[in-house]
Protein backbone atom coordinates (compact mmCIF):
# COMPACT_ATOMS: atom_id res chain seq x y z
CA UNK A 1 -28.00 14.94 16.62
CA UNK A 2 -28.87 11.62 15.08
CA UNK A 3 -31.21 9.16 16.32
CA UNK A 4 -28.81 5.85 15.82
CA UNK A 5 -27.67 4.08 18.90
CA UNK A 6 -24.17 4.37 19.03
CA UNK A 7 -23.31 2.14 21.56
CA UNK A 8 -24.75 -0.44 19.47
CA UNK A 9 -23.13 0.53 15.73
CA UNK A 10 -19.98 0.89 17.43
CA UNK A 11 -20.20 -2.12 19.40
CA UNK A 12 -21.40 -3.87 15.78
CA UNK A 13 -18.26 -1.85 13.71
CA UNK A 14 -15.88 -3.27 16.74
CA UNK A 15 -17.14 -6.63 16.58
CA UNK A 16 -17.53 -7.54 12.69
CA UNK A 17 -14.41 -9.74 12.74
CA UNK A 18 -13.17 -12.54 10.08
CA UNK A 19 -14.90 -15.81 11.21
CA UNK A 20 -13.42 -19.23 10.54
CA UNK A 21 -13.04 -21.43 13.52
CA UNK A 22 -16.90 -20.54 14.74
CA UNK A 23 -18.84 -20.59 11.24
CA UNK A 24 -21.22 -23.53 11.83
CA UNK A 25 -21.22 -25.38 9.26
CA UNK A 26 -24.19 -28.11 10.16
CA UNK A 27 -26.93 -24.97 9.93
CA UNK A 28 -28.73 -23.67 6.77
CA UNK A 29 -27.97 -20.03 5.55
CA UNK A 30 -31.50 -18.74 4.25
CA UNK A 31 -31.29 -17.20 0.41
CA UNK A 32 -33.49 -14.44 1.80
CA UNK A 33 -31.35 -13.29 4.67
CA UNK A 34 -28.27 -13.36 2.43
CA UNK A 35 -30.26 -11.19 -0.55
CA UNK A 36 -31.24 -8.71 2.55
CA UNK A 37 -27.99 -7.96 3.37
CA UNK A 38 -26.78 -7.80 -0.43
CA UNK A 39 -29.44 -5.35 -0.77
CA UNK A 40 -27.25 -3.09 2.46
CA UNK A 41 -24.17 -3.35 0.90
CA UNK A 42 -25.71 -2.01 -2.48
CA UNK A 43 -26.08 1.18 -0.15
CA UNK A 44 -22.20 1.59 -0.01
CA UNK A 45 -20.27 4.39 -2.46
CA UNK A 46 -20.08 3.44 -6.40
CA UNK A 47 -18.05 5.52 -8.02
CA UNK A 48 -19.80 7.09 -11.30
CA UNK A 49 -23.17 5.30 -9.01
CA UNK A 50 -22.69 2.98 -12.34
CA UNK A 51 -23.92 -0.18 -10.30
CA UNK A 52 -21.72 -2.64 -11.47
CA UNK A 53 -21.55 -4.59 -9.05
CA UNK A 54 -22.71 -8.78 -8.75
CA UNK A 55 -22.98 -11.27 -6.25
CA UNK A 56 -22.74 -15.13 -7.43
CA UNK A 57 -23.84 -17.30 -4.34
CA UNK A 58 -23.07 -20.75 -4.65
CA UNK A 59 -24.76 -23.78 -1.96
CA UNK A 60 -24.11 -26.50 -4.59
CA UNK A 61 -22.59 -29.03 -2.51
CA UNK A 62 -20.20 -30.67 -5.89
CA UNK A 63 -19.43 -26.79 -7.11
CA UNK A 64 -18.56 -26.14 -3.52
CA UNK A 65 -16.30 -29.05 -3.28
CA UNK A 66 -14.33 -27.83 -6.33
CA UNK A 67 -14.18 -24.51 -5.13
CA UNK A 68 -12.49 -25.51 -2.46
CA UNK A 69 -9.74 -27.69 -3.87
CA UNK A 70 -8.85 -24.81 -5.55
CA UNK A 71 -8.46 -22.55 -2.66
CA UNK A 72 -7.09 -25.22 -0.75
CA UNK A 73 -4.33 -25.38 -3.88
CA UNK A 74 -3.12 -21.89 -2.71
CA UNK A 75 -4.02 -22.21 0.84
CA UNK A 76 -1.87 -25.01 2.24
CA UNK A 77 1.78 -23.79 0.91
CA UNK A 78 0.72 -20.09 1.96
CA UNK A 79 0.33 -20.71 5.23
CA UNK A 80 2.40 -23.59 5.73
CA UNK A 81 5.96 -21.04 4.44
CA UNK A 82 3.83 -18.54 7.47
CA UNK A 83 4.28 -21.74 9.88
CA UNK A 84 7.93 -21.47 9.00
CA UNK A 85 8.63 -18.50 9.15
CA UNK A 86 6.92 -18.44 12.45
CA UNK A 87 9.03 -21.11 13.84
CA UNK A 88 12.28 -19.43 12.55
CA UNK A 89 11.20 -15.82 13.81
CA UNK A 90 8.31 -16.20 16.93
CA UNK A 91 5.40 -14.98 16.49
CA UNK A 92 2.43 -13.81 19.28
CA UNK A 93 -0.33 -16.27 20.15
CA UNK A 94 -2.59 -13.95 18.67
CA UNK A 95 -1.01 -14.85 14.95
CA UNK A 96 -0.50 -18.23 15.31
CA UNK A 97 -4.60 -18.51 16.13
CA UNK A 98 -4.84 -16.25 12.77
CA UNK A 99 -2.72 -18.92 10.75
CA UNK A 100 -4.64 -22.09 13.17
CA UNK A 101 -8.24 -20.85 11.69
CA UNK A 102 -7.38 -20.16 8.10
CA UNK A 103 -6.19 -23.82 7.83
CA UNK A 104 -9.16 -24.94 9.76
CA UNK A 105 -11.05 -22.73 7.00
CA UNK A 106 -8.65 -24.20 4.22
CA UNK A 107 -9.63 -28.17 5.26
CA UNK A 108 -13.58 -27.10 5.75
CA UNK A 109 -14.20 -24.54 2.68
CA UNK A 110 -16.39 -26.99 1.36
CA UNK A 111 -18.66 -27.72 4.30
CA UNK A 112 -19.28 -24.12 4.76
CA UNK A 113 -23.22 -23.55 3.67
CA UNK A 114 -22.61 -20.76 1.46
CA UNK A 115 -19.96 -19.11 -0.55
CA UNK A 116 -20.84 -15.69 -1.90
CA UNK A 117 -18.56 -14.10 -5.06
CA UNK A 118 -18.37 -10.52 -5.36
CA UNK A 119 -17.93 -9.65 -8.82
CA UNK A 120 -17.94 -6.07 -11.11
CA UNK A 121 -19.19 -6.55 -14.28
CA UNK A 122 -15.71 -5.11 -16.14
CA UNK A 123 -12.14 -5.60 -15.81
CA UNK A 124 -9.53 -3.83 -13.70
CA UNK A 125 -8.84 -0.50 -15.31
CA UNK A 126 -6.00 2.25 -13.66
CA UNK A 127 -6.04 3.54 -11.39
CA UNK A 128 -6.60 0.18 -9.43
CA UNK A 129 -7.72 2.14 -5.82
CA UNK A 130 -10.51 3.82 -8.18
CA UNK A 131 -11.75 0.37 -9.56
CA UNK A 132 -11.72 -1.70 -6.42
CA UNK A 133 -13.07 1.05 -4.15
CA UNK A 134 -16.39 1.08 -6.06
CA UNK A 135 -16.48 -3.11 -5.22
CA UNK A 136 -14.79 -3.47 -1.52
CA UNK A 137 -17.13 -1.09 0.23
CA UNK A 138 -20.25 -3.23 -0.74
CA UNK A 139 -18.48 -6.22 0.46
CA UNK A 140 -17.56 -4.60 3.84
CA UNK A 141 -20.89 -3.22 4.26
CA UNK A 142 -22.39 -6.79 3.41
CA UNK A 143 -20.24 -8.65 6.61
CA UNK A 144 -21.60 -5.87 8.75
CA UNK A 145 -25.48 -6.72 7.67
CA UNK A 146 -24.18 -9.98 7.66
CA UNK A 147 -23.44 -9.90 11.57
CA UNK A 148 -25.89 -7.83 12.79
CA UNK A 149 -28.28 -10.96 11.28
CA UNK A 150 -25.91 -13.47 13.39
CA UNK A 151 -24.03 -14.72 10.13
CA UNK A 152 -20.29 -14.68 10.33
CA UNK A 153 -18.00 -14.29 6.90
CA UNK A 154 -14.35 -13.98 6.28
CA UNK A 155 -13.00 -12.11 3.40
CA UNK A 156 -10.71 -14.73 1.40
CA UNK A 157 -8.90 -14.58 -2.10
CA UNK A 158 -6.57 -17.87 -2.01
CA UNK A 159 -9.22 -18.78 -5.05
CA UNK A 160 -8.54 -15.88 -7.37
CA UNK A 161 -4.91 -17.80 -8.25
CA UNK A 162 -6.87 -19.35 -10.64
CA UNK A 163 -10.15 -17.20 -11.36
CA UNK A 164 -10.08 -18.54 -14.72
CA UNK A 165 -10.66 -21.87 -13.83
CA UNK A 166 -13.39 -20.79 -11.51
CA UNK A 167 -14.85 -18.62 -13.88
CA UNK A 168 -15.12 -21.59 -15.83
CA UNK A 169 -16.81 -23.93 -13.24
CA UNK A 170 -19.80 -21.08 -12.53
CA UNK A 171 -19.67 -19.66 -15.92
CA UNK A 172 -18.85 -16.51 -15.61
CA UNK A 173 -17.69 -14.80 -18.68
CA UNK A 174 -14.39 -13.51 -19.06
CA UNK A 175 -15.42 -9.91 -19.29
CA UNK A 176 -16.24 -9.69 -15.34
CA UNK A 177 -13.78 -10.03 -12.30
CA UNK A 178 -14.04 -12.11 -8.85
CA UNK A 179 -12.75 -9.85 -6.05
CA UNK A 180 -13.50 -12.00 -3.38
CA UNK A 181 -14.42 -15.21 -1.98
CA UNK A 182 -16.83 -15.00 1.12
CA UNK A 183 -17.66 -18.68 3.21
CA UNK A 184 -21.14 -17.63 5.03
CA UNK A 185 -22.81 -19.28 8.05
CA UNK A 186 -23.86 -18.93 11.22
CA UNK A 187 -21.18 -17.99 13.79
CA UNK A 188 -21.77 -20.16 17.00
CA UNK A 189 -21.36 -18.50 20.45
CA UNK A 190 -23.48 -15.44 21.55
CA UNK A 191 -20.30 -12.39 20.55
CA UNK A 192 -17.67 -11.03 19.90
CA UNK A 193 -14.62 -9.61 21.53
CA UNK A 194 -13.66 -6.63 19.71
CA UNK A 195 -9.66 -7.46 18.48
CA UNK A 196 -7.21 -5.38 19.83
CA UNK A 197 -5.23 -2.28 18.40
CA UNK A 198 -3.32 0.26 18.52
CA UNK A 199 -5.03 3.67 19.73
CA UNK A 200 -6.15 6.13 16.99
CA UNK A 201 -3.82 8.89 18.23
CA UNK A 202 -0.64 6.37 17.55
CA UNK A 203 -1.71 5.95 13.95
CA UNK A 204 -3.32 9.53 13.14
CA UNK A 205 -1.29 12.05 11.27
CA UNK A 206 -2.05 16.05 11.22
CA UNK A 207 -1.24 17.81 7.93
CA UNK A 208 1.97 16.06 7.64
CA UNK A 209 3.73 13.01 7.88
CA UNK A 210 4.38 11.48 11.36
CA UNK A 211 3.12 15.41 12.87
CA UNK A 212 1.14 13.99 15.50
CA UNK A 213 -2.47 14.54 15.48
CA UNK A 214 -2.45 15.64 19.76
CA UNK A 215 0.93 16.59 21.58
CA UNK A 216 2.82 13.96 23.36
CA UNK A 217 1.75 11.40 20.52
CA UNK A 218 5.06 11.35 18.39
């Protein structure tokens, strides 16, 4: 037996969603509270525990502003061939509200009150799932601190198109690698719905492939 309250972690693991529409972007994000949860998400696996791992926050309004010409570069023709495609094929309500906030998030990127960079402190090496999965825990980990403290995040990469060129704006030397661009702020409204999916049975395999994990799940 643990002592945790699982109502509340699951509730918290059901309810860390991508935020766009409801960051607020008219309220300060403290340094501190952002450093506490940075300090959570060091927690998460490392393989090797090497620790090479970086965060690069940035709250400068004009590096900001550039930041987000660049990911509005990539972001406006991605979504707009989704919008067509969407009005060729259909698509559920529940996507077209996905594509509606990440152009919201695409036209405000620069009002948001922080953008935080997670960055390893080498180059991607093979096998790729090895390199990344000792960076993208940490970052997963951090949006969970992140909400539990009433911050929302999305996870974003429109900007790594052109890492170079943002490497170049923050200085960051060409022997490190963005792996993700993260717009921070307060979410407004009191919760969270958690989003809907499919049950685990319907997407759980036992010891072989499609060999359903209870009976009468095939």
């Amino acid at each position: 037996m643990t002592n945790f309250d699982l109502d509340q972690i699951d509730e918290l693991l059901l309810t860390t969603k991508q935020v766009r529409f409801r960051l607020d972007l008219t309220r300060n994000v403290p340094i501190e509270t952002v450093l506490e949860c940075i300090q959570l998400a060091g927690g998460a696996p490392q393989g090797g525990n090497t620790q090479r791992n970086r965060w690069l926050l940035v709250d400068d309004p004009d590096k900001k502003s550039a930041i987000a010409e660049v990911y509005a570069r990539v972001g406006r023709p991605y979504l707009q061939r989704n919008i067509e495609v969407a009005a060729r094929q259909g698509m559920d309500p529940r996507q077209q509200r996905v594509i509606g906030s990440s152009l919201f998030l695409v036209e405000h990127m620069a009002e948001v009150p922080l953008m935080v960079i997670p960055i390893r402190l080498d180059r991607p090496v093979e096998p790729a799932a090895g390199y990344y999965g000792s960076n993208l825990p940490g970052v997963w980990s951090f949006q969970v601190a992140l909400r539990a403290r009433g911050l929302g995040s999305t996870w974003t990469t429109f900007h790594l198109e052109h890492e170079q060129e943002i490497a170049e704006l923050l200085g960051i030397p060409d022997t490190v690698t963005q792996t993700a661009l993260l717009p921070v702020a307060y979410y407004t409204g009191d919760s969270f719905s958690p989003a809907p999916r499919r049950p685990a049975e319907e997407i759980t395999y036992l010891n072989a492939w499609r060999s359903p994990v209870r009976a009468g799940n095939e």
